[in-house]
Each structure stands twice: as C-alpha cells, then as structure tokens.
N, C-alpha and C. Protein backbone atom coordinates (compact mmCIF):
# COMPACT_ATOMS: atom_id res chain seq x y z
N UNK A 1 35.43 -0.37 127.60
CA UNK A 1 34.24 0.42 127.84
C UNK A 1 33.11 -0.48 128.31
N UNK A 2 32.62 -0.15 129.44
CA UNK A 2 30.95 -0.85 129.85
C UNK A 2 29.97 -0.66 128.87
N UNK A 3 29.24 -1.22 129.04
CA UNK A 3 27.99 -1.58 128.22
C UNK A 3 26.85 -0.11 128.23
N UNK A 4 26.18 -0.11 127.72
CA UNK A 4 25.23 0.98 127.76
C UNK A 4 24.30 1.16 126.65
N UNK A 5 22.93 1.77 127.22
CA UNK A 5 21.44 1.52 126.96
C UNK A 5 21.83 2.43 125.11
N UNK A 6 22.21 3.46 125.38
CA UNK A 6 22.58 4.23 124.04
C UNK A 6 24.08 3.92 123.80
N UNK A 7 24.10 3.14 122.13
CA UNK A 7 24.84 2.77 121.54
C UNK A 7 25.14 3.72 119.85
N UNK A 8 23.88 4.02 119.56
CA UNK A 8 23.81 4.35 117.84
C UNK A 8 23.84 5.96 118.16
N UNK A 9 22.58 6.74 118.82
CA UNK A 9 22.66 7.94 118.86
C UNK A 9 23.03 8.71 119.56
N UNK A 10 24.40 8.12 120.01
CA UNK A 10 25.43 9.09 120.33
C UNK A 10 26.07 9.68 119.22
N UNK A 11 26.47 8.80 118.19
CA UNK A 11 27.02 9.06 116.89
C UNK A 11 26.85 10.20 116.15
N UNK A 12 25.32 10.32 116.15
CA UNK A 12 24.81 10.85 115.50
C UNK A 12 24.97 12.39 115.73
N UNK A 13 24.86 12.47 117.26
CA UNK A 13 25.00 13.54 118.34
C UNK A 13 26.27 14.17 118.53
N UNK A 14 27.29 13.36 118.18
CA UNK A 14 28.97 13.61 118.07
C UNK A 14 28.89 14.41 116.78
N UNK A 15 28.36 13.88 115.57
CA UNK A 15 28.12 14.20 114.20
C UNK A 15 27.41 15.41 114.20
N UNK A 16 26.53 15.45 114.48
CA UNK A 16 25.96 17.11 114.46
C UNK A 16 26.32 17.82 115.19
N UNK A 17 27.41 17.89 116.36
CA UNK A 17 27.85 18.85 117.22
C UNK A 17 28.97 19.20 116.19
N UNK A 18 29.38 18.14 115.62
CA UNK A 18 30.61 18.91 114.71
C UNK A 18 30.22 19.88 113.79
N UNK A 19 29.16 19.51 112.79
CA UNK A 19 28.42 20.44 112.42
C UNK A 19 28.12 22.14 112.63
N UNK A 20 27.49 21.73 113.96
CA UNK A 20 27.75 23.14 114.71
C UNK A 20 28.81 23.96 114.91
N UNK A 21 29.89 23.13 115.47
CA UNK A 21 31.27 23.64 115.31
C UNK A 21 31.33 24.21 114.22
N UNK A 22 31.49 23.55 112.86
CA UNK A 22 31.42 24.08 111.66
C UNK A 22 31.11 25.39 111.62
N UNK A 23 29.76 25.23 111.56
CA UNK A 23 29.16 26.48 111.23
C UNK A 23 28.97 27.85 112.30
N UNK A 24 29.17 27.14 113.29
CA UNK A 24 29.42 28.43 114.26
C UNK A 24 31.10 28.96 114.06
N UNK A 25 32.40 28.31 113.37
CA UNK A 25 33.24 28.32 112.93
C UNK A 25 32.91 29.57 111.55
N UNK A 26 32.29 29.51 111.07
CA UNK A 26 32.12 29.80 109.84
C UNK A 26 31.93 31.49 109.92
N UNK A 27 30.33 32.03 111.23
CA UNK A 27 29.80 32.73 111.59
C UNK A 27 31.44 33.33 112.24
N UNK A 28 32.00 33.09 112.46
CA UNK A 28 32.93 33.69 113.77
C UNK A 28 33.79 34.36 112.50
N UNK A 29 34.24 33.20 111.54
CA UNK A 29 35.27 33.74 110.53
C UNK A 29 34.69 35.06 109.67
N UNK A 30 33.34 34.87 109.16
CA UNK A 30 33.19 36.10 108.85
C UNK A 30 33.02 37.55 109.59
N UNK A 31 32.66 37.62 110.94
CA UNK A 31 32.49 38.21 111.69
C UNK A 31 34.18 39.10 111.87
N UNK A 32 35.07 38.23 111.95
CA UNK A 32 36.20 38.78 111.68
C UNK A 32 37.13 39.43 110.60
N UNK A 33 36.83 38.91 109.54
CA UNK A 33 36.70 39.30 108.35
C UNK A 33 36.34 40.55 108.12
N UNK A 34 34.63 41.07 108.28
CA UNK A 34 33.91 41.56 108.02
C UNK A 34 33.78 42.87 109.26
N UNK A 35 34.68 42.23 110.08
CA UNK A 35 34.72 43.19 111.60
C UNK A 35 33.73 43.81 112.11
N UNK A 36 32.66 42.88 112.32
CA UNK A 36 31.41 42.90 113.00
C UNK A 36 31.65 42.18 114.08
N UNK A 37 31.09 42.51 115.48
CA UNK A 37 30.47 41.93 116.66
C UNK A 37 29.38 41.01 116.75
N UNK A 38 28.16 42.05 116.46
CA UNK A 38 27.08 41.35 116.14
C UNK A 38 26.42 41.58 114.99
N UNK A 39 25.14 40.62 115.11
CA UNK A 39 24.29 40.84 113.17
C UNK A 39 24.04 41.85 112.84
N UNK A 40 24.48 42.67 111.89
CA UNK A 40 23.92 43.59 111.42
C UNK A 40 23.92 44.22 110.00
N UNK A 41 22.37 44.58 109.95
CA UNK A 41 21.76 44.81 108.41
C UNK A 41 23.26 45.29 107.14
N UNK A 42 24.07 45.59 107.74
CA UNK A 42 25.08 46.31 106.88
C UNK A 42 25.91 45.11 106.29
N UNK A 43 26.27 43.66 107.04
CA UNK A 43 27.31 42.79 106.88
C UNK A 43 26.92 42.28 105.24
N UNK A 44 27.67 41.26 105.14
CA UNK A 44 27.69 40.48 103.57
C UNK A 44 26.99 40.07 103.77
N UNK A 45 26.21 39.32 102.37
CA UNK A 45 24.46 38.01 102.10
C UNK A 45 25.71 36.96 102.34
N UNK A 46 26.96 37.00 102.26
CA UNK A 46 27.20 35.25 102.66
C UNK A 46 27.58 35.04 104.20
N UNK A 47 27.51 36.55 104.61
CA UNK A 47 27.54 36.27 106.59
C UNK A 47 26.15 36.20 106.98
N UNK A 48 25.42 37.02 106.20
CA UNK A 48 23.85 36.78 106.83
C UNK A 48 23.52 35.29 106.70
N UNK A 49 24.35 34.74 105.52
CA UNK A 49 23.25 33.31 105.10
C UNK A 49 24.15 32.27 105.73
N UNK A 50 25.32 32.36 106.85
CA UNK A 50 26.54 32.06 107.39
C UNK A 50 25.67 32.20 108.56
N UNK A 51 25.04 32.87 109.17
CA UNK A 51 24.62 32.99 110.38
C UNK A 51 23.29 32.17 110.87
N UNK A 52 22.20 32.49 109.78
CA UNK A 52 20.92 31.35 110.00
C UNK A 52 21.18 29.85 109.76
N UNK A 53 22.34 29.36 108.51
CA UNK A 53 23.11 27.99 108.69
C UNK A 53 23.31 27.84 109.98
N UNK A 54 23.96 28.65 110.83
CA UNK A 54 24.17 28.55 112.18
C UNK A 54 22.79 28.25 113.10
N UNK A 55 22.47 29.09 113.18
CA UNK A 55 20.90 29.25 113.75
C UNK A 55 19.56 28.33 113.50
N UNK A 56 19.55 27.92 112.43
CA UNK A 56 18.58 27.49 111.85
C UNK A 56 19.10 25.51 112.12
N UNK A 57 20.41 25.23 112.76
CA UNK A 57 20.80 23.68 112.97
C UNK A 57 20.99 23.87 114.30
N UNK A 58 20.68 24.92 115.12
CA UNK A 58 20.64 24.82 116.56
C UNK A 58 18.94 25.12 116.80
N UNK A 59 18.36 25.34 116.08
CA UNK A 59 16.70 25.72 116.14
C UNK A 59 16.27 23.83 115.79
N UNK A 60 17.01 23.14 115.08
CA UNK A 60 16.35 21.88 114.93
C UNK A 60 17.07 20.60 115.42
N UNK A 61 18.39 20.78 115.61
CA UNK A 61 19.39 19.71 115.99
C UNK A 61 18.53 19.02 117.43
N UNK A 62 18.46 20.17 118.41
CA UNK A 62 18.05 19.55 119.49
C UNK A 62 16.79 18.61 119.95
N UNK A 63 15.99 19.41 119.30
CA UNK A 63 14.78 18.27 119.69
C UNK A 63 14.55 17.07 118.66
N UNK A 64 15.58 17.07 117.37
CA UNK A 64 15.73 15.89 116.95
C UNK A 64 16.52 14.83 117.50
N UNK A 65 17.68 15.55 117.63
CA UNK A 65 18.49 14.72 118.89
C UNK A 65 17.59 13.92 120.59
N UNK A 66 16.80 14.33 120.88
CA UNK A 66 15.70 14.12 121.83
C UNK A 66 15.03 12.55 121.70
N UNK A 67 14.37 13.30 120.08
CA UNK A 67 13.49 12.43 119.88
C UNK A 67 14.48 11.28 119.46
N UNK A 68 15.51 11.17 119.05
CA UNK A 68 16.49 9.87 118.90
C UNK A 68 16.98 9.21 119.68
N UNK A 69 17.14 9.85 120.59
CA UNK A 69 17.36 9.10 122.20
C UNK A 69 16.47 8.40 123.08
N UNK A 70 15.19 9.15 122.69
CA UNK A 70 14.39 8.28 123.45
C UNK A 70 13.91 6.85 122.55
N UNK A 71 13.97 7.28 121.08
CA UNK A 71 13.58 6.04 120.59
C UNK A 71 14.44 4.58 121.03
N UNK A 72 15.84 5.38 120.88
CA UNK A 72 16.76 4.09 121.27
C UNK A 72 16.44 3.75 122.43
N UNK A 73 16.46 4.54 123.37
CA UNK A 73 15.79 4.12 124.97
C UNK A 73 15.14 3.04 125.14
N UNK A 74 13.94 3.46 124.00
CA UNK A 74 13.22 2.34 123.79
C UNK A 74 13.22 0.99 122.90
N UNK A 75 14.45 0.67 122.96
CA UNK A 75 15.56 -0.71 122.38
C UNK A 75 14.80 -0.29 120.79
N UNK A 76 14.16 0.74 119.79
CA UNK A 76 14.04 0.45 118.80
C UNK A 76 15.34 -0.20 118.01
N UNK A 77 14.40 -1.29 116.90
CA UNK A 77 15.83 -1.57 116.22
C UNK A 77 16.54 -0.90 115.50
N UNK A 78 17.97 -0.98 115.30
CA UNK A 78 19.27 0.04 115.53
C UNK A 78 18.70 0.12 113.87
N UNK A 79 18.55 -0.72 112.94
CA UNK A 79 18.43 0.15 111.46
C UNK A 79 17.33 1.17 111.46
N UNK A 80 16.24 0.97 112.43
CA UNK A 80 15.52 2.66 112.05
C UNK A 80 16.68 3.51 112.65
N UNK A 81 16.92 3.23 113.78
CA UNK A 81 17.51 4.22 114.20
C UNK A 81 18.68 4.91 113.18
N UNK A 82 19.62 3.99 112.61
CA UNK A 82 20.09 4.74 111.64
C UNK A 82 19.43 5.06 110.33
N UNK A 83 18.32 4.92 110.29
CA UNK A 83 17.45 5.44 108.79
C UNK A 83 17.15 6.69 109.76
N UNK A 84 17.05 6.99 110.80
CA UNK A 84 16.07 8.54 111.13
C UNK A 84 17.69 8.96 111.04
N UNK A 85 18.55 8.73 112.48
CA UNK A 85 19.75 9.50 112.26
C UNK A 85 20.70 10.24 111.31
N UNK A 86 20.45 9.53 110.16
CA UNK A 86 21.52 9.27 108.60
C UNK A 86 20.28 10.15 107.97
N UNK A 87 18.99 10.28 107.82
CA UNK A 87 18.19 10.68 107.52
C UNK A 87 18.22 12.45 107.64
N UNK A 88 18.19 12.74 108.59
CA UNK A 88 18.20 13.96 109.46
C UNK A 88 19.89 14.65 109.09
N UNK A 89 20.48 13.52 109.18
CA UNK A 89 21.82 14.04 109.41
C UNK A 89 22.78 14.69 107.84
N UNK A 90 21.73 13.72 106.82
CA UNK A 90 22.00 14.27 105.75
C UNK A 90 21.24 15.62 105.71
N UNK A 91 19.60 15.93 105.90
CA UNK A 91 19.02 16.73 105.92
C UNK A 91 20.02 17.83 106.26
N UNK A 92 20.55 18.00 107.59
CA UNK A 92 21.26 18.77 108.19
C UNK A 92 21.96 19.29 107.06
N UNK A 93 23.16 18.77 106.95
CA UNK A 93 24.14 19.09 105.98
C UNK A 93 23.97 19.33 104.56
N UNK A 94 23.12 18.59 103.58
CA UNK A 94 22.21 19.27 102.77
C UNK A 94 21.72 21.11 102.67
N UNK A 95 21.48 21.32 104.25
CA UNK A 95 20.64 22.52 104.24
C UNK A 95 21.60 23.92 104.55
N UNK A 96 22.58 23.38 105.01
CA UNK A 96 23.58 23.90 105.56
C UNK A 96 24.49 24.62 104.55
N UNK A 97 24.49 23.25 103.39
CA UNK A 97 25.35 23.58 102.17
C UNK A 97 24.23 24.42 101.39
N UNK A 98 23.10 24.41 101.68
CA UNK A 98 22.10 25.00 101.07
C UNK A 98 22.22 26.33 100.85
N UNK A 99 21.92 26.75 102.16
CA UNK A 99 21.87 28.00 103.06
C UNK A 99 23.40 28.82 102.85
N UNK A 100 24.43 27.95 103.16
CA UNK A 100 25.80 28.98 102.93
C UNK A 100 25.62 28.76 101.28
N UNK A 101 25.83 28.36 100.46
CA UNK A 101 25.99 28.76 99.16
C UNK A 101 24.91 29.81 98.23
N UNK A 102 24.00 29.85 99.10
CA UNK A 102 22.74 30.44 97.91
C UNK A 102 22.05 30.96 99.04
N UNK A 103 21.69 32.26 98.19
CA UNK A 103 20.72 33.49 99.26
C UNK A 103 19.34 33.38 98.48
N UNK A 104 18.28 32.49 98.77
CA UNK A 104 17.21 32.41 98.32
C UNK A 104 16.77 30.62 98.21
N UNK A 105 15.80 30.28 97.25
CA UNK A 105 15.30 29.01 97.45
C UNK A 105 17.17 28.16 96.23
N UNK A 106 17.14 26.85 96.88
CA UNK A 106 17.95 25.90 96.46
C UNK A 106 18.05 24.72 96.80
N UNK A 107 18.87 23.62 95.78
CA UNK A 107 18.35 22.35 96.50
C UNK A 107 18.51 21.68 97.36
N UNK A 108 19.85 22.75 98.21
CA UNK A 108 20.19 21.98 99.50
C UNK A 108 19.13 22.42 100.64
N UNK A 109 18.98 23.57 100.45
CA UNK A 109 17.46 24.10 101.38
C UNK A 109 16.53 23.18 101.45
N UNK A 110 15.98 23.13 100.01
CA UNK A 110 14.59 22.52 99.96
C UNK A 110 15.06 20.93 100.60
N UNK A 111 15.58 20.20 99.63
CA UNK A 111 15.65 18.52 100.19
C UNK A 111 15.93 18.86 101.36
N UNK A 112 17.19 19.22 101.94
CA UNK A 112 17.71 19.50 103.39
C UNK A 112 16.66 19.66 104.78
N UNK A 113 15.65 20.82 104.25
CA UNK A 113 14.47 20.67 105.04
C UNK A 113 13.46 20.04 105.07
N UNK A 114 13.21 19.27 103.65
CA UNK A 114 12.40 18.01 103.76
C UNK A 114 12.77 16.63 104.68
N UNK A 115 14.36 16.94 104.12
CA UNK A 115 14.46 15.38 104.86
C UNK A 115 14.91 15.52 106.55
N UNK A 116 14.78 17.07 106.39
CA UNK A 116 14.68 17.27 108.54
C UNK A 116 13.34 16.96 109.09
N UNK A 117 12.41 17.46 108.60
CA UNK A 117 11.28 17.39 108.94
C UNK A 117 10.35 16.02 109.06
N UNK A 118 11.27 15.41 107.60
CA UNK A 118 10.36 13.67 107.76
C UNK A 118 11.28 12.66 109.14
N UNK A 119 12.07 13.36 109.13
CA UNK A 119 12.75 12.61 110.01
C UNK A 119 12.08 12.99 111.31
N UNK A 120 12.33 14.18 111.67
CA UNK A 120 11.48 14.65 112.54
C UNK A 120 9.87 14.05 113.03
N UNK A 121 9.77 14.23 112.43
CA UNK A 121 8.17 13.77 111.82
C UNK A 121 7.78 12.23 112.19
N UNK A 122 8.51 11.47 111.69
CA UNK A 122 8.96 10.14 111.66
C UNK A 122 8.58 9.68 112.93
N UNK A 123 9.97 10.11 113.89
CA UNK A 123 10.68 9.81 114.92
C UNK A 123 9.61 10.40 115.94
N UNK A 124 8.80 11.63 115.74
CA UNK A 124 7.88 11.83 116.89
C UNK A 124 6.54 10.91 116.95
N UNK A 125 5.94 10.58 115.19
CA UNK A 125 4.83 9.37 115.47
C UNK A 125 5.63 8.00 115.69
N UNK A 126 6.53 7.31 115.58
CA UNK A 126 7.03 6.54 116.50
C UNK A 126 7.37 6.50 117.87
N UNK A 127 7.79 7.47 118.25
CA UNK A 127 8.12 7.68 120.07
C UNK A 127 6.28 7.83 120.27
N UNK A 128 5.59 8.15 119.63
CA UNK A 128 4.12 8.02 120.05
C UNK A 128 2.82 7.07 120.52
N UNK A 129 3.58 6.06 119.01
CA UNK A 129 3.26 4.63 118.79
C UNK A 129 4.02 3.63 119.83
N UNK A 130 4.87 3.87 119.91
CA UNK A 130 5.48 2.91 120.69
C UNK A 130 5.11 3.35 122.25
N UNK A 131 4.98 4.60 122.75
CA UNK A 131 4.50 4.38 124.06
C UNK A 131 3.10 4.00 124.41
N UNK A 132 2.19 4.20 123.42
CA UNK A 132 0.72 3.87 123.12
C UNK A 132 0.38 2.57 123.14
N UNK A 133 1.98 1.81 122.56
CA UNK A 133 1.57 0.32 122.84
C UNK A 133 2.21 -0.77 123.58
N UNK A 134 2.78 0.09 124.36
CA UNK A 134 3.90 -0.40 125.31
C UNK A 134 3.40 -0.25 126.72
C-alpha cells in the first residue's frame, strides 16, 4: 500500500460505518418481525427506540467524521486523534446500547451523548485553533 495523508481516521470511519450497519440491521429486523414498512405510531417501544439508535448515529456520525479528517489533514498528532476518535466512538456505542435497551433517560444515553458532544466539541475548537494559527 502507498503512503497517505490519512492514516488514523479512516479507522475510525470503517468503525462507525459498521455501527450503522448494525443498527440499520437492527431497524430492518424489526420491521420484519413486526411487518411494518415504515415508522409507525402502532410498532413496538423497542422498534421505535431501534429506529432513533439508527437515526440519531447518522444525525451525528457525519460531521464528526468531518471534523476528524480535517484535523488529521492537519498532521495533528495521531494520540489526539485517537483520544477524539476512541472518544466519540465509545460515545457512539454507549448511546446506541443506551437507546436500544431503555425507552427513557439511561446511562448509555446520558454518558454516550456526553462523550459525543465533548468530542465533538473538542475537535471543532481545535480545527479552529489550529487554522487561526497556522
């Protein structure tokens, strides 16, 4: 394999597409199950809470994924990069397990979306800082 500018957050990006798989896996199985097409008010609380798991890691995957690419872009060194990636990526899955197991507040929700958001968070005042002083 040749060399190339992104090394770390591809990984990361392989890792949360599986994710998705997952859980868009998940949405499909109950849907069949449950012999629904689309969402509707009538299905089970573990397809409704099967479906925003879904929804709710394609509402944030991407522009975290963004902001990780450009940091590496910008040769940051590879251990932030895996403190935001590993960061986020637990968040993810945390929230996921959150969300499918429990219809209401829990602790994969809560941490799960904390540690999306600091990551998030993180990674946008750094891509900020660093072009500000670059």
């Amino acid at each position: 394999m040749g060399s190339s500018l992104l090394r770390y957050a591809p990984m990361y990006a392989g890792l949360l597409a599986i994710l998705i798989i997952y859980l868009g896996y998940r949405v499909t199985a109950f849907r069949r199950a449950e012999k629904k097409s689309t969402e509707q008010n009538d299905c089970s609380v573990e397809m409704r809470c099967a479906i925003r798991a879904h929804a709710n890691a394609l509402e944030n995957i991407p522009l975290a994924l963004v902001l990780l690419f450009m940091l590496e872009l910008q040769f940051l060194n590879p251990i932030l990069i895996h403190v935001f990636g590993g960061m986020f990526l637990l968040g993810r899955v945390l929230h996921a397990w959150g969300l499918s197991r429990f219809d209401g507040p829990s602790f994969g929700r809560f941490y799960g979306m904390l540690l999306t958001w600091l990551a998030m968070l993180g990674m946008a005042i750094l891509n900020i800082w660093l072009c500000l002083i670059l």
